[in-house]
Protein backbone atom coordinates (compact mmCIF):
# COMPACT_ATOMS: atom_id res chain seq x y z
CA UNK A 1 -9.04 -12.38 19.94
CA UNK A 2 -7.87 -14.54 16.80
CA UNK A 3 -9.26 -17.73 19.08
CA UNK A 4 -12.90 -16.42 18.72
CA UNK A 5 -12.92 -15.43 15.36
CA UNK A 6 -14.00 -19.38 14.69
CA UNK A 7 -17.56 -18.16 17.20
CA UNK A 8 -18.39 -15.02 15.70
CA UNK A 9 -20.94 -14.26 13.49
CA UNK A 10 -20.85 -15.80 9.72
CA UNK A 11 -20.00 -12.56 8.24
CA UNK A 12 -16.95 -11.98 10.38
CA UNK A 13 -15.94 -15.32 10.03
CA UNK A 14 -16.36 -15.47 6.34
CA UNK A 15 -14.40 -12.08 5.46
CA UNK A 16 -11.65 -13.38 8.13
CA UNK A 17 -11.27 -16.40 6.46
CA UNK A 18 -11.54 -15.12 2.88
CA UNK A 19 -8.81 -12.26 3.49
CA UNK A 20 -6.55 -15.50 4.84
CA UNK A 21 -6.75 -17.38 1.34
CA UNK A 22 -5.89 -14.32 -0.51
CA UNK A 23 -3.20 -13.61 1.20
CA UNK A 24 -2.13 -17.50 1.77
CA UNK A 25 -0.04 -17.71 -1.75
CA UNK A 26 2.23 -14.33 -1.66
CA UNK A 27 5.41 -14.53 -0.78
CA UNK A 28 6.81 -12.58 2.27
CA UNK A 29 3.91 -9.72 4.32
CA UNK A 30 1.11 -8.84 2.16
CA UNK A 31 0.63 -4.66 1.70
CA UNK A 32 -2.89 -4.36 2.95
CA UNK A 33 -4.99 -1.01 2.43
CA UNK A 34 -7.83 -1.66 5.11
CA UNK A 35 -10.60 1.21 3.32
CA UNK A 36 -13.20 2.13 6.62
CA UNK A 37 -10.91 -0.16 8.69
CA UNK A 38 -10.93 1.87 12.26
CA UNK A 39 -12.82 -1.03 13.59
CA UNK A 40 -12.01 -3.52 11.20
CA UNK A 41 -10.43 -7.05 12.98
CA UNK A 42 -9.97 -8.89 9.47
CA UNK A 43 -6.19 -8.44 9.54
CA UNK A 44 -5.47 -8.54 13.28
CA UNK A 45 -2.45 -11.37 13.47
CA UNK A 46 -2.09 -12.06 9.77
CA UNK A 47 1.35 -12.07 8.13
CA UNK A 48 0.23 -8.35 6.39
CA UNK A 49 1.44 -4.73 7.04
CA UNK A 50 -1.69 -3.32 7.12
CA UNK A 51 -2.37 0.54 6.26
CA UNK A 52 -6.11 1.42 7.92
CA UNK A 53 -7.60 4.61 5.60
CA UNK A 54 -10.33 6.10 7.02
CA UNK A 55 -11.75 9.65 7.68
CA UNK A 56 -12.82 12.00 10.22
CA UNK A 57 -16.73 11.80 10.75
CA UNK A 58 -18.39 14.85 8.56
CA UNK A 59 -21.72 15.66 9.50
CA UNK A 60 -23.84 14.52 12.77
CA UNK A 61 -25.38 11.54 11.01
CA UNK A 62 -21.92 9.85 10.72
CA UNK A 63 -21.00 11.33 14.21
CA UNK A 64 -24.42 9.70 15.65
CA UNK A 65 -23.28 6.59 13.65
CA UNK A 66 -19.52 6.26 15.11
CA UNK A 67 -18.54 6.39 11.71
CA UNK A 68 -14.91 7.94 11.25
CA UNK A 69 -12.13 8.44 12.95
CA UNK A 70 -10.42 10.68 15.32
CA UNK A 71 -6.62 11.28 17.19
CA UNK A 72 -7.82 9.47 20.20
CA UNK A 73 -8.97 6.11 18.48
CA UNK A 74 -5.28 6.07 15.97
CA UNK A 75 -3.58 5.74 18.68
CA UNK A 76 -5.89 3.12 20.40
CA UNK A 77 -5.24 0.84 17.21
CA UNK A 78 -1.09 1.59 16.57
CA UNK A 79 -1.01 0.68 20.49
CA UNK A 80 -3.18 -2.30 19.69
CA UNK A 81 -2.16 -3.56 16.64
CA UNK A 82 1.42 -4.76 16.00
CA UNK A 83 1.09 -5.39 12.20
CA UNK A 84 -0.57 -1.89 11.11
CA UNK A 85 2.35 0.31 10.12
CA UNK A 86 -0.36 3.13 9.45
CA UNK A 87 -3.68 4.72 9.81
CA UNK A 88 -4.14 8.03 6.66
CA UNK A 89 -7.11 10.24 7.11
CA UNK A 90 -8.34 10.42 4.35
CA UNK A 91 -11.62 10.32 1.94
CA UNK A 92 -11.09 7.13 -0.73
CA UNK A 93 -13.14 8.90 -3.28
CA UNK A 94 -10.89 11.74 -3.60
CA UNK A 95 -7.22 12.41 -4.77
CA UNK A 96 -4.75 9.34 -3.60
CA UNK A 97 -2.14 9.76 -6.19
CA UNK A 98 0.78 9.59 -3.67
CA UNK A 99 -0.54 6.61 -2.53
CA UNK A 100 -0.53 4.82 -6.65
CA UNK A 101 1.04 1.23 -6.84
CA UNK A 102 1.93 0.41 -3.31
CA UNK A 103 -0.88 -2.51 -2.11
CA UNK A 104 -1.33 -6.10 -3.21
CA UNK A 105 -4.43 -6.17 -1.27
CA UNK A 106 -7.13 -3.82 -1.08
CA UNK A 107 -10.12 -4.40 1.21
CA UNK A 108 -13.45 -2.61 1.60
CA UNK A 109 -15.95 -4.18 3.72
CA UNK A 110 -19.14 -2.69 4.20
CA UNK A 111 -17.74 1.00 2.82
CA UNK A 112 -19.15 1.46 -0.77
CA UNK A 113 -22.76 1.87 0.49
CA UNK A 114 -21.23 5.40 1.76
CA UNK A 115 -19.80 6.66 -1.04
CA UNK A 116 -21.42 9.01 -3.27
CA UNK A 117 -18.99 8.87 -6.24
CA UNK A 118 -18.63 5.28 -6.06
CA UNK A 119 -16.72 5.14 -9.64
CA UNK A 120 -13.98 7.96 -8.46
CA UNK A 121 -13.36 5.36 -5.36
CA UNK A 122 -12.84 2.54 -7.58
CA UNK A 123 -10.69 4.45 -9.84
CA UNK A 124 -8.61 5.57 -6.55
CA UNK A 125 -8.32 1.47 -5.15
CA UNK A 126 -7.62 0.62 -8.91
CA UNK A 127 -4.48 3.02 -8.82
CA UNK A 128 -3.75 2.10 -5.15
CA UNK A 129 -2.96 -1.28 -5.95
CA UNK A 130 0.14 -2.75 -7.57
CA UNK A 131 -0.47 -4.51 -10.76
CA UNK A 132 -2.18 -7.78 -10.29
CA UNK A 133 -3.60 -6.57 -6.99
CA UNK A 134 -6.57 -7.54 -5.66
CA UNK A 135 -9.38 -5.92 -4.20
CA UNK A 136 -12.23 -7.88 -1.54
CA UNK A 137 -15.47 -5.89 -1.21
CA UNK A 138 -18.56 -6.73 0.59
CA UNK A 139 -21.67 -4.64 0.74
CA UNK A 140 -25.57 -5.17 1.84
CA UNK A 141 -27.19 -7.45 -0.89
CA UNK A 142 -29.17 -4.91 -3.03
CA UNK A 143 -31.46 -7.80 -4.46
CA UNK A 144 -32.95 -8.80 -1.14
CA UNK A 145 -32.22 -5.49 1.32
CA UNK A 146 -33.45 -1.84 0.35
CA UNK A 147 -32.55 1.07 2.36
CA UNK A 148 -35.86 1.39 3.66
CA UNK A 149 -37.70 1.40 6.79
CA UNK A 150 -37.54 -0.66 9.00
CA UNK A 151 -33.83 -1.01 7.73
CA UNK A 152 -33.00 2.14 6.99
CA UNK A 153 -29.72 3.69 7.09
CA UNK A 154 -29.74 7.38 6.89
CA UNK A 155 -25.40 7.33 5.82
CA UNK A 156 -26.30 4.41 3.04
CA UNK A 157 -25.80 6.01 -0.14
CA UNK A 158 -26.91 3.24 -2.39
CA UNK A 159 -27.56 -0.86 -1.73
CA UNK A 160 -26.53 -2.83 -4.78
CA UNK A 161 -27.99 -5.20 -6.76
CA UNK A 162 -25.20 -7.63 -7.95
CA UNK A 163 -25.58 -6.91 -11.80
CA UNK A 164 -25.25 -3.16 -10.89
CA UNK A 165 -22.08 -4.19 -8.50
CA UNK A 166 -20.55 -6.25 -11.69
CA UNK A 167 -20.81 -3.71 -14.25
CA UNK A 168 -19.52 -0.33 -12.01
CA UNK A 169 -16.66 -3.32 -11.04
CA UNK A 170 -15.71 -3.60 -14.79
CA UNK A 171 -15.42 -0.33 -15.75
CA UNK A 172 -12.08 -0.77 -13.90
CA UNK A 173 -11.11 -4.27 -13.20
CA UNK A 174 -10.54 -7.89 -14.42
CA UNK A 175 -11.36 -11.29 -13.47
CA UNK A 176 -14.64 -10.08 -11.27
CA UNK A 177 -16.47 -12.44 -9.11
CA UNK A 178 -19.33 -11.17 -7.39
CA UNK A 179 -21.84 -13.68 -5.30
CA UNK A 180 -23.96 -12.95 -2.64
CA UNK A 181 -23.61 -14.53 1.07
CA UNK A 182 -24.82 -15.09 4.51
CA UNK A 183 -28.68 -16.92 4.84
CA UNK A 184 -30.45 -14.32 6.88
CA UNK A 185 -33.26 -15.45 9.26
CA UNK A 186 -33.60 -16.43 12.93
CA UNK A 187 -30.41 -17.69 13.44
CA UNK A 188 -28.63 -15.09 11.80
CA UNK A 189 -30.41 -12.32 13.87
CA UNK A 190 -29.61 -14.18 16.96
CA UNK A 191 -25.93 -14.56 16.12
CA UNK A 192 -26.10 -10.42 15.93
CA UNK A 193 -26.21 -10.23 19.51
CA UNK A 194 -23.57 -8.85 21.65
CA UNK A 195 -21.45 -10.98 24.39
CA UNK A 196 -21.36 -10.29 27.46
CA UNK A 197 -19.99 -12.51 30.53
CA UNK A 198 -22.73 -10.53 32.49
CA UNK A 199 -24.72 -12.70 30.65
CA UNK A 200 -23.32 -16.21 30.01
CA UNK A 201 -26.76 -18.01 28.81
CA UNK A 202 -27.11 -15.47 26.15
CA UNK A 203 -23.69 -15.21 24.95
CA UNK A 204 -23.99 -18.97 24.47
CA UNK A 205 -26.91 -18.95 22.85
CA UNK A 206 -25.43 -16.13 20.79
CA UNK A 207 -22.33 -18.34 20.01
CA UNK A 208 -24.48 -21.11 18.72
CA UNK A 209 -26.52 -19.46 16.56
CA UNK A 210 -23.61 -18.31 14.92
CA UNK A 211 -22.03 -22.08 14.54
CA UNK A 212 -25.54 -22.60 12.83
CA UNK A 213 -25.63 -19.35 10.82
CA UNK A 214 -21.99 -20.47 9.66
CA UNK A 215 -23.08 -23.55 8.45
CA UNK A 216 -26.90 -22.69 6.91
CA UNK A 217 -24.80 -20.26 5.21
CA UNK A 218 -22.47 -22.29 3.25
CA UNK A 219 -23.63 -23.04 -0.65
CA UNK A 220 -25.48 -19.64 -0.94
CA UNK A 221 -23.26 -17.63 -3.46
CA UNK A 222 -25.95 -17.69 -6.25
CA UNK A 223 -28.87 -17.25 -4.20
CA UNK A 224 -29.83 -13.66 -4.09
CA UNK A 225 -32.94 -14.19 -1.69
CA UNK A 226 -32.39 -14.48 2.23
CA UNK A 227 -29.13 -13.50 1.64
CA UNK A 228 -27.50 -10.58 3.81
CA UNK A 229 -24.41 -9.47 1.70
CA UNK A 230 -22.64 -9.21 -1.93
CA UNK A 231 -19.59 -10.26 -1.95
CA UNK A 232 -16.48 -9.13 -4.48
CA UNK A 233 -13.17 -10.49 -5.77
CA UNK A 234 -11.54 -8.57 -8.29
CA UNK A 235 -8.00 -8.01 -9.60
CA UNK A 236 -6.66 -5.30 -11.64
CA UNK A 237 -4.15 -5.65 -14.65
């Protein structure tokens, strides 16, 4: 699985690659929090122990979704997995006090579009992570996509612009780097597409549309049109 990761789509390649830097410069296993990591394959081989937090699904919207988590599915990933010593159930933007100073590395990709009380998550990642810890969000680029039809996603709480992103990010953190990323258009949409080895034409054409969507893609941190995804690199004191 760490072979393909170089095929995949530009976004999954991208956060890969980008969790790899941050991690490249500490000395010994990097503490990972993985926020809404139950399907997450950022970390999967990285020199990290990796704690997945997640949370049961709570209405029939998430449950329609495959949002959450359940028994069957922790299991799946401990049995999977041989550098995640843990998966908590539990909701980010609620009370993690026990769980204050323990990460170097917090990631939450694609998760703060859920959350309702956005700040009280931030607050609980800010307290999460050991001083000088780092936390690597990415969300749906609020300049270019709304949560409308015909994208509409009935569990999005809220797409961000990137000024909104940068000033709810410095209520509680330092050093904040926000850009957008990921050129959208016919090559992205392509690279979307599922493979299957029922299919062999179409998974190629699926992995080269990717290769291109990789490359279109690089230089496009300040443009916030065409572009799929914010991006967020931010370190507490």
């Amino acid at each position: 699985k760490i072979f393909l990761f170089p095929l995949l789509p530009a976004f999954q390649n991208k956060v890969r690659n980008d969790i790899k830097t941050l991690i490249k410069n500490q000395e010994g296993k990097t503490d990972i929090i993985d926020i809404g990591g139950r399907k997450s394959p950022y970390t999967i081989g990285l020199n990290a122990l990796v704690t997945i937090l997640d949370k049961h699904p709570e209405n029939e919207v998430q449950k329609s979704l495959n949002l959450g988590i359940d028994e069957n599915r922790k299991k799946e990933i401990l049995l999977e997995r041989s550098n995640v010593k843990e998966i908590l159930d539990i909701d980010i933007a609620s009370n993690n006090t026990f769980l204050k100073y323990k990460y170097d590395l917090a990631l939450a990709i694609e998760v703060i579009e859920h959350v309702k009380d956005s700040e009280k998550m931030l607050e609980n990642i800010y307290n999460t992570l050991k001083p000088g810890g780092i936390l690597y969000i990415t969300t749906p680029n609020g300049d270019y996509i709304k949560n409308e039809p015909p994208n509409y996603n009935p569990d999005h709480v809220k797409h961000y612009t990137r000024n909104e992103l940068v000033v709810l990010l410095k209520k509680y953190f330092t050093s904040i780097n926000v850009f957008y990323g990921i050129k959208m258009g016919k090559y992205w949409y392509y690279s979307l597409n599922g493979w299957s080895i029922r299919h062999p034409f179409k998974t190629i054409i699926t992995i080269i549309c990717s290769l291109i969507n990789q490359l279109e893609s690089k230089g496009m941190e300040i443009k916030p049109i065409k572009t799929a995804h914010l991006f967020a690199i931010v370190r507490r004191d």
